[in-house]
C-alpha atoms as a PDB file:
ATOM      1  CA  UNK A   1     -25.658   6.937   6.006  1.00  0.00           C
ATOM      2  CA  UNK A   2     -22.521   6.176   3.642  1.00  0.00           C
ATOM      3  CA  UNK A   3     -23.372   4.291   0.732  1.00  0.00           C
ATOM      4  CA  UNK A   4     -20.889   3.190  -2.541  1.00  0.00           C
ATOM      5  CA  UNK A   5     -21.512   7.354  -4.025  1.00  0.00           C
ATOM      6  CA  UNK A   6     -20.532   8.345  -0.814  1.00  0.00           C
ATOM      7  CA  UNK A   7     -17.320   6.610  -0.954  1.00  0.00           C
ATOM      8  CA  UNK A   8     -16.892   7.295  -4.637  1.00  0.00           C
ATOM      9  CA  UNK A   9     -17.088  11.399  -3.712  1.00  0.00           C
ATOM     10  CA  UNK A  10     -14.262  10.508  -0.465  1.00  0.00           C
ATOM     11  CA  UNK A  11     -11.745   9.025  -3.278  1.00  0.00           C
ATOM     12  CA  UNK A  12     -12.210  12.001  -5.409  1.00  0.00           C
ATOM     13  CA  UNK A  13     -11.598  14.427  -2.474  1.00  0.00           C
ATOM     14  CA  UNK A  14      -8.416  12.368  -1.806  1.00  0.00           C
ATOM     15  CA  UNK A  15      -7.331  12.561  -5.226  1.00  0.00           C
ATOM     16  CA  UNK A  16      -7.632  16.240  -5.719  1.00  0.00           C
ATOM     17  CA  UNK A  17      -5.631  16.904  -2.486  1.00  0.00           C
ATOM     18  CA  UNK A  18      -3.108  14.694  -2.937  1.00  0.00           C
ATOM     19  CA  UNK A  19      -3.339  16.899  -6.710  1.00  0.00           C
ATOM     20  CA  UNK A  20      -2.772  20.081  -4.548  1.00  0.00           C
ATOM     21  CA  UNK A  21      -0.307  18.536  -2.652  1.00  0.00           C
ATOM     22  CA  UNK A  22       1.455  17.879  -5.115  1.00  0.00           C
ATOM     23  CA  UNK A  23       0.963  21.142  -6.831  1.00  0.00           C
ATOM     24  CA  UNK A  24       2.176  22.552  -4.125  1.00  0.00           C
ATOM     25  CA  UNK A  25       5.345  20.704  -3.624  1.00  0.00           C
ATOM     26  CA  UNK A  26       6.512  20.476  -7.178  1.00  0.00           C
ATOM     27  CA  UNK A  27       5.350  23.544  -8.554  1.00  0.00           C
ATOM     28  CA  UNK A  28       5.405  26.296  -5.958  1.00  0.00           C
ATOM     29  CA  UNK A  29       8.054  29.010  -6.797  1.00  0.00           C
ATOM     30  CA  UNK A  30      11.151  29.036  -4.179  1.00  0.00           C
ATOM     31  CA  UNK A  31      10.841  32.276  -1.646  1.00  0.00           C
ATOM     32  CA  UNK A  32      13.580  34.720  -2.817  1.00  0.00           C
ATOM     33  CA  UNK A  33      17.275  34.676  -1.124  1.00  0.00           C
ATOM     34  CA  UNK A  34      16.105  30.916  -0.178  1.00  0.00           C
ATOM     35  CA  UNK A  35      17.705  27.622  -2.191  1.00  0.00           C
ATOM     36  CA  UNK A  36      15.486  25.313  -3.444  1.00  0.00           C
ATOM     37  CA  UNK A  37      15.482  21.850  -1.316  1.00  0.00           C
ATOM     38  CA  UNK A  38      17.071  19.225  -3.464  1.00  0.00           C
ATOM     39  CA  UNK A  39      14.365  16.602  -4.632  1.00  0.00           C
ATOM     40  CA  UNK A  40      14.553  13.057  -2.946  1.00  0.00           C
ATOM     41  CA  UNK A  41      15.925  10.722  -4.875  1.00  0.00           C
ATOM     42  CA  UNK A  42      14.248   8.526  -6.644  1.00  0.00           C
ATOM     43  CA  UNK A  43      15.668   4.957  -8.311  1.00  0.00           C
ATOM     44  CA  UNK A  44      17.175   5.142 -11.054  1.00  0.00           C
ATOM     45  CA  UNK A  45      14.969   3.174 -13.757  1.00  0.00           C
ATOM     46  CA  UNK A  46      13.364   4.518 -16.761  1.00  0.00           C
ATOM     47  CA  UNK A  47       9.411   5.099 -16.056  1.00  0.00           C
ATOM     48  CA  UNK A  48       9.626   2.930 -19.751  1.00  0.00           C
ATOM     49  CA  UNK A  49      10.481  -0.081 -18.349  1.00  0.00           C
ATOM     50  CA  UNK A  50       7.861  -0.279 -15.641  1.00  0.00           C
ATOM     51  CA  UNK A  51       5.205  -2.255 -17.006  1.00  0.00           C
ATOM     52  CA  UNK A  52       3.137  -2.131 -13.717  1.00  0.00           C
ATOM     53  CA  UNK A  53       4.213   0.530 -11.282  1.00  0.00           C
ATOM     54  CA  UNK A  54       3.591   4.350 -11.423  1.00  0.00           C
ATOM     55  CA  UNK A  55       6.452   6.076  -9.479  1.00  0.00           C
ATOM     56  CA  UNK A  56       5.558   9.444  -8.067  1.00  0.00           C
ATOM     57  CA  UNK A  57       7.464  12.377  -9.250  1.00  0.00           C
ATOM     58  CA  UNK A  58       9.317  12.319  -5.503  1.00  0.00           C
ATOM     59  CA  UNK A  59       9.040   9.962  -2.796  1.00  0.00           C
ATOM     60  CA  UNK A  60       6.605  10.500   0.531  1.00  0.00           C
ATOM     61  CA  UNK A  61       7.404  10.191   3.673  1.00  0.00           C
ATOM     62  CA  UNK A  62       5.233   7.919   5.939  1.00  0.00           C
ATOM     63  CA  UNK A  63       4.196   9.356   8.711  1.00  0.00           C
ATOM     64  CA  UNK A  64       5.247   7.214  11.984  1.00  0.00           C
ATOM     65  CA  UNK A  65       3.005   4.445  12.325  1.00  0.00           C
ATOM     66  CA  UNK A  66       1.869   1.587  15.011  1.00  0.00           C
ATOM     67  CA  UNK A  67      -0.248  -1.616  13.423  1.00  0.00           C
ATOM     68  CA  UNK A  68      -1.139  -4.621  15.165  1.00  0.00           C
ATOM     69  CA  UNK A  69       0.523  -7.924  13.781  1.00  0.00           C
ATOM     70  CA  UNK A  70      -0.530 -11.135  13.333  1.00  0.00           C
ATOM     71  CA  UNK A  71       2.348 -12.681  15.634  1.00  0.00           C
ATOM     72  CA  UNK A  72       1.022 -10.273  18.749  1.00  0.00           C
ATOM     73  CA  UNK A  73       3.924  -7.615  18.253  1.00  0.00           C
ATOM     74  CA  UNK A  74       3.824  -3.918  16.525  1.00  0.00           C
ATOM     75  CA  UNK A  75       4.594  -2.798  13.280  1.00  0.00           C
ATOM     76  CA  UNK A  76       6.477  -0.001  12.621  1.00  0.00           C
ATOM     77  CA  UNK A  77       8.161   1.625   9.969  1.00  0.00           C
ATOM     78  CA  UNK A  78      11.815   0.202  11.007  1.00  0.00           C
ATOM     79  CA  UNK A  79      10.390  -2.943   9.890  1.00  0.00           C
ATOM     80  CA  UNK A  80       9.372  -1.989   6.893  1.00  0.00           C
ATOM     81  CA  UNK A  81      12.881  -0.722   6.089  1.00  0.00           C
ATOM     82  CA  UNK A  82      15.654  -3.113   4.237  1.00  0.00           C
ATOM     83  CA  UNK A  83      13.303  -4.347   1.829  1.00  0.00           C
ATOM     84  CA  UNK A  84      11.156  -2.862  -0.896  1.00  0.00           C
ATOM     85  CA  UNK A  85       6.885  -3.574  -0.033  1.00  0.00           C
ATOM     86  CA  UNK A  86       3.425  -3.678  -1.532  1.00  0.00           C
ATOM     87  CA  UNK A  87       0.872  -2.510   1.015  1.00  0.00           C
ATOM     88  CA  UNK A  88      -2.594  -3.630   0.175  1.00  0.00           C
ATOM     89  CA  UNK A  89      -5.494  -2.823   2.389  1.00  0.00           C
ATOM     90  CA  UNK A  90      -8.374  -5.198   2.084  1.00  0.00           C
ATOM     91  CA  UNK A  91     -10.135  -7.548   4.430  1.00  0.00           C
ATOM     92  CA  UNK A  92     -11.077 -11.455   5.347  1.00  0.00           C
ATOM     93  CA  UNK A  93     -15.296 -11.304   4.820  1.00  0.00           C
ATOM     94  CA  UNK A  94     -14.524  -9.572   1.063  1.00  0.00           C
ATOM     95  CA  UNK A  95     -16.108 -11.604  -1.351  1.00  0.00           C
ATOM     96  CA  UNK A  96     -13.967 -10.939  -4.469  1.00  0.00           C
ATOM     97  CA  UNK A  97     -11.650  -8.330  -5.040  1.00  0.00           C
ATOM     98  CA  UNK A  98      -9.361  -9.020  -1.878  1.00  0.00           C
ATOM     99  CA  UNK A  99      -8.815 -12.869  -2.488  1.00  0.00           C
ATOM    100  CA  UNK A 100      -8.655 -12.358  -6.345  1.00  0.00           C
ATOM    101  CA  UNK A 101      -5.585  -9.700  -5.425  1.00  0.00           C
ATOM    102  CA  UNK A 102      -4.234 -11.866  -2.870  1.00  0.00           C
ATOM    103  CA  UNK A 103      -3.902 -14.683  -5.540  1.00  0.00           C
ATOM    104  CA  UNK A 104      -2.539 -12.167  -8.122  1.00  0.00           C
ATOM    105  CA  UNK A 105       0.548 -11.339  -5.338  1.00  0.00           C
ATOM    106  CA  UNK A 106       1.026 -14.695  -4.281  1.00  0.00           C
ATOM    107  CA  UNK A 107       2.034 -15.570  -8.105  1.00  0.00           C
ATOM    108  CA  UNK A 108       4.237 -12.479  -8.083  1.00  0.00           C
ATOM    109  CA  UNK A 109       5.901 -14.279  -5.089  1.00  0.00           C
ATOM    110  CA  UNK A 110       6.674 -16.880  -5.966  1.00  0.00           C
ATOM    111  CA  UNK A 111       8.555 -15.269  -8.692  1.00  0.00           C
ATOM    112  CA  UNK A 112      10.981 -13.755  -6.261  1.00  0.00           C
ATOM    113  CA  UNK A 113      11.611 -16.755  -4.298  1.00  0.00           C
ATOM    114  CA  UNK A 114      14.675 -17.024  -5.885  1.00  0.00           C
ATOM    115  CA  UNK A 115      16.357 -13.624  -5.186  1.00  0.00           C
ATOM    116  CA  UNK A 116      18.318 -13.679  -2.018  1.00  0.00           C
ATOM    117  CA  UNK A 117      16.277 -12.586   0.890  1.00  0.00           C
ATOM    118  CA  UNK A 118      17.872  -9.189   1.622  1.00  0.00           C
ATOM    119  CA  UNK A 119      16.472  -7.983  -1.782  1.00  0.00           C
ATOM    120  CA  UNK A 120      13.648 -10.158  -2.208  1.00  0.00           C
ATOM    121  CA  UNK A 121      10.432  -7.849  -1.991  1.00  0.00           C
ATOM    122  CA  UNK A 122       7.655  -8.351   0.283  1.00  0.00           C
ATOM    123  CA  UNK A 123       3.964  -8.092   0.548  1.00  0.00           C
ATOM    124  CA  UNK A 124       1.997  -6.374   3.579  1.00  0.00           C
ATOM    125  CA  UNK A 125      -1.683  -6.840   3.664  1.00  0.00           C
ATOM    126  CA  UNK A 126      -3.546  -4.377   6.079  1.00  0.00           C
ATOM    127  CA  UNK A 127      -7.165  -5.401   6.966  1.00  0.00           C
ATOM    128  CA  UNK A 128      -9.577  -2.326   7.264  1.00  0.00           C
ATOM    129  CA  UNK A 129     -12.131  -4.499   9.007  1.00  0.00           C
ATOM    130  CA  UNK A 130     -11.239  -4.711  12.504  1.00  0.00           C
ATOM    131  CA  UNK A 131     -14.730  -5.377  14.291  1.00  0.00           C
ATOM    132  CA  UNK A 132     -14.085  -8.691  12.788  1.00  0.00           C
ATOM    133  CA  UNK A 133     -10.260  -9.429  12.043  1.00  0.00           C
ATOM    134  CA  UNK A 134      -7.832  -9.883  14.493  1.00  0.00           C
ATOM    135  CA  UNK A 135      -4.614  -9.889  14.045  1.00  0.00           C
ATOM    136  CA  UNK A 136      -4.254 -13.261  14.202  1.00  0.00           C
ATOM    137  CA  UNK A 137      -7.133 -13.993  11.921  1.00  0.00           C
ATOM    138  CA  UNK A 138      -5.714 -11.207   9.607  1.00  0.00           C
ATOM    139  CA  UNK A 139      -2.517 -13.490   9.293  1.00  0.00           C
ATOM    140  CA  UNK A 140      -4.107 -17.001   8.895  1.00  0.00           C
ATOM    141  CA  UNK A 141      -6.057 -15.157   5.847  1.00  0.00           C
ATOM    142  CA  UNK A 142      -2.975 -13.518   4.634  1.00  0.00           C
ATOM    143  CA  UNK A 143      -0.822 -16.722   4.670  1.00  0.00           C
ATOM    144  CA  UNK A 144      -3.947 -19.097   2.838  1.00  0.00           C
ATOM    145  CA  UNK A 145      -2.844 -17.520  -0.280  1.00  0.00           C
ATOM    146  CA  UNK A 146       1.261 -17.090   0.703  1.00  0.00           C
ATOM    147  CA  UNK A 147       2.838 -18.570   3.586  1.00  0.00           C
ATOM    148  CA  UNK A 148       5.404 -14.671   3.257  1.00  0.00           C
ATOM    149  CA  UNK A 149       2.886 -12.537   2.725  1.00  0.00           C
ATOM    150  CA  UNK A 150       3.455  -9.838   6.737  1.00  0.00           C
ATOM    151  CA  UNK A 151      -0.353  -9.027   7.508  1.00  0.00           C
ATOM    152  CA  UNK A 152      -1.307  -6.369  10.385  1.00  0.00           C
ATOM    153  CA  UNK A 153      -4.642  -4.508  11.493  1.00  0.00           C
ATOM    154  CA  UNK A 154      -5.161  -1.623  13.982  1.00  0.00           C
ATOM    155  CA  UNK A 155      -8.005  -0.532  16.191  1.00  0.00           C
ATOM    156  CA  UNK A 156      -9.342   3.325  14.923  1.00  0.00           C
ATOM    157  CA  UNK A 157      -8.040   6.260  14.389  1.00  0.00           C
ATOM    158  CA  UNK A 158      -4.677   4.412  13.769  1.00  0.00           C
ATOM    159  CA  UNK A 159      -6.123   2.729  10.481  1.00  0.00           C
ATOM    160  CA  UNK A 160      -7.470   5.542   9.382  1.00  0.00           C
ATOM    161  CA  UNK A 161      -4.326   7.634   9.534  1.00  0.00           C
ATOM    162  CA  UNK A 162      -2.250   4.932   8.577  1.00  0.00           C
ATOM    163  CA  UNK A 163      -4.456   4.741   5.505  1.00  0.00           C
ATOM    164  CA  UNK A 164      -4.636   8.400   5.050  1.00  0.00           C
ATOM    165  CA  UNK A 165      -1.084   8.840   5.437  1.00  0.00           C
ATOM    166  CA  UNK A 166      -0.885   6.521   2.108  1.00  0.00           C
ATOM    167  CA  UNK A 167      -3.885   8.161   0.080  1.00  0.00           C
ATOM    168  CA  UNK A 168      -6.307   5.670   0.522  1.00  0.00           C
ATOM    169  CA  UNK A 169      -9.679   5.242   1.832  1.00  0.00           C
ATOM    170  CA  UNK A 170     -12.340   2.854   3.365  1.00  0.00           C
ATOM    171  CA  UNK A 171     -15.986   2.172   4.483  1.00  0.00           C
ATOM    172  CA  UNK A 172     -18.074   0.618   6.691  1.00  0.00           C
ATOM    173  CA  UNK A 173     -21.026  -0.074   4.142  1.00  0.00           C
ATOM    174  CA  UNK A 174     -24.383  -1.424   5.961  1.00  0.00           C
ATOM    175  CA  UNK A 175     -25.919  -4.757   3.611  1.00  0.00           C
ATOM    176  CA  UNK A 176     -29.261  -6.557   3.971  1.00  0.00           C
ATOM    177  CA  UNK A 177     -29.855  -8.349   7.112  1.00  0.00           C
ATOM    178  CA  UNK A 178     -27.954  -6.236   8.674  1.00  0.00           C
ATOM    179  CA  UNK A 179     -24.977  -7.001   8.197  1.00  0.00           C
ATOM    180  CA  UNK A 180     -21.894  -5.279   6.596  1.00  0.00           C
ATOM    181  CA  UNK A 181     -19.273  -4.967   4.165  1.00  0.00           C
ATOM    182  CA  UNK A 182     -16.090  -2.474   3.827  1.00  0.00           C
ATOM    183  CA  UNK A 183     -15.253  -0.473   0.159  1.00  0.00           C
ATOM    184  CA  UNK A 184     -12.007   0.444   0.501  1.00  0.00           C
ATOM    185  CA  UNK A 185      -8.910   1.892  -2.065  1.00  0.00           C
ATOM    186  CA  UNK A 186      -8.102  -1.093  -4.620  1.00  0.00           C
ATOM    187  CA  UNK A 187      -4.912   0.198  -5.095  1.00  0.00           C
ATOM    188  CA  UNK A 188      -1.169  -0.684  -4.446  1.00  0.00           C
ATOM    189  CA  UNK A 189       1.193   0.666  -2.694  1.00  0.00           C
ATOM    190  CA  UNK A 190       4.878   0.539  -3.471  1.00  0.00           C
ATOM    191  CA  UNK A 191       6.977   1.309  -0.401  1.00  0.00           C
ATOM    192  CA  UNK A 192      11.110   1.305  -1.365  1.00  0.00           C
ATOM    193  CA  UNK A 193      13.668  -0.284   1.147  1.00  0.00           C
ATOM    194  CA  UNK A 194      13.385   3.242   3.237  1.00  0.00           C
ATOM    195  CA  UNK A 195      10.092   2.618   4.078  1.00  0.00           C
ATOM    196  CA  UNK A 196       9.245   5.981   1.852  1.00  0.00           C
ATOM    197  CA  UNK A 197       5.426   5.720  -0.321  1.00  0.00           C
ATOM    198  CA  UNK A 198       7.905   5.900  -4.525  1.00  0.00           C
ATOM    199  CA  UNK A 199       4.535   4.700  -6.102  1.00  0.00           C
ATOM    200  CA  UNK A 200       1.330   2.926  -6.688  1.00  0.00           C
ATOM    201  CA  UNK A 201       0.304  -0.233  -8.771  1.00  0.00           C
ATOM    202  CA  UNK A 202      -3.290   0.151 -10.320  1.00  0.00           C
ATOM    203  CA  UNK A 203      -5.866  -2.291 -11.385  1.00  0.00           C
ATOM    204  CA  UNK A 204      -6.223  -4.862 -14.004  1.00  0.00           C
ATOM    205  CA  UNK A 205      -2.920  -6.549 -12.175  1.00  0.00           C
ATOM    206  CA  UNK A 206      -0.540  -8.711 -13.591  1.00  0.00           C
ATOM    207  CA  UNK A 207       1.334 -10.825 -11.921  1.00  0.00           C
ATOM    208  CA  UNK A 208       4.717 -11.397 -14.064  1.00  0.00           C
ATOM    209  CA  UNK A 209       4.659  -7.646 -14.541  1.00  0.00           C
ATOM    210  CA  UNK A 210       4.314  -6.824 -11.097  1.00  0.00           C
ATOM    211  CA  UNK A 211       6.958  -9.266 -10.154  1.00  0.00           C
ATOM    212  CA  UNK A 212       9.278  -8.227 -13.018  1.00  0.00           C
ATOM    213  CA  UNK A 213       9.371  -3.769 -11.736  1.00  0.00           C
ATOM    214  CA  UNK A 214       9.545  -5.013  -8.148  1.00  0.00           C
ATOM    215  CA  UNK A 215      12.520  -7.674  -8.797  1.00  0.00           C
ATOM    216  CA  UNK A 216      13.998  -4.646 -10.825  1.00  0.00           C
ATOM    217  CA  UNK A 217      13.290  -1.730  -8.296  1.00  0.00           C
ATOM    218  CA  UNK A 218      15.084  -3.710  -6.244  1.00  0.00           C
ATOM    219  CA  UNK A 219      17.872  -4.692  -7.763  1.00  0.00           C
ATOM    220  CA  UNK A 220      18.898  -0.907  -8.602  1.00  0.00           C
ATOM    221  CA  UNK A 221      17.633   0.535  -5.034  1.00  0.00           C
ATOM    222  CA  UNK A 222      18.085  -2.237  -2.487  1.00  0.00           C
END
């Protein structure tokens, strides 16, 4: 049975391949009498001025993907194009960490409520838990805390590979009384406006900083 060391052991084993990935990508030698790939681009903006976000060296691609939203129809990366996005996976029953995010966003929102709305950046929250959120109660959830924030689940394996496909993980954890609760990556993601994974924003969060790279990520890569 999975318990919290369990999980702790999956995270690591994500972390050193997405190391080896990126060994592999960034450091491999070039086969002779074949030129080098040029490196996607990334924005231009000094790592220095980022108080919260952690660009990669080179963006990822997303895999193609297929959530459920909460107004009934699909998600897909075309709509996640145009506009710059923080993904955060989390889920309605969590007793602290998801609402306490949630609440951290919703303040960075509100700081870009004044940007127009082609460049105004947008939050995505993904719920891992769907024995018990629908779609539509994955969106009444996500809009409590900010009436913008796009919210989406998916039956299995689609979570899981859409969750893979970003380097992060989750858990069904049994509790007392039998009952349950999900661990899951605390993580954001930063998708740009091409729908490509440019970064991630780690915990202790902070709202104005957040709000400040993403209003400024956005200004130079719209």
């Amino acid at each position: 049975m999975f318990n919290r060391q369990t999980l702790l052991v999956v995270v690591a084993a994500v972390a050193a391949g997405l190391g080896l990935w990126a060994a592999q990508v960034f450091m491999s030698p070039t086969p002779p009498g074949r030129t080098a790939p040029a490196p996607a681009a990334l924005p231009a903006v000094d790592p220095a001025r980022l108080k919260a976000v952690r660009l990669f060296p080179a963006p990822r691609q997303v895999p193609a993907f297929s959530l459920d939203q909460s107004d009934g129809t699909p998600l897909e990366p075309g709509e996640l194009q145009g506009r710059w996005t923080i993904v955060f996976l989390g889920f309605t029953h969590c007793p602290d960490v998801c609402p306490t995010t949630l609440t951290d966003l919703s303040r960075a929102q509100a700081e870009w409520e004044h940007l127009p709305e082609g460049r105004r950046p947008q939050v995505l929250f993904v719920s891992v838990d769907p024995e018990r959120d629908t779609p539509a109660k994955t969106g009444e959830y996500a809009r409590y805390f900010h009436a913008g924030t796009l919210a989406a689940t998916a039956a299995e394996p689609a979570l899981e590979d859409f969750a893979t496909s970003l380097g992060m993980v989750y858990m069904k954890v049994p509790v007392d009384g039998g009952d349950y609760t999900m661990d899951h990556s605390s993580a954001l993601v930063v998708l740009d406006a091409q729908g490509r994974q440019v970064g991630l924003i780690r915990p202790p969060f902070v709202p104005a900083d957040i709000a400040a790279d993403l209003a400024l990520l956005a200004e130079v890569a719209p």
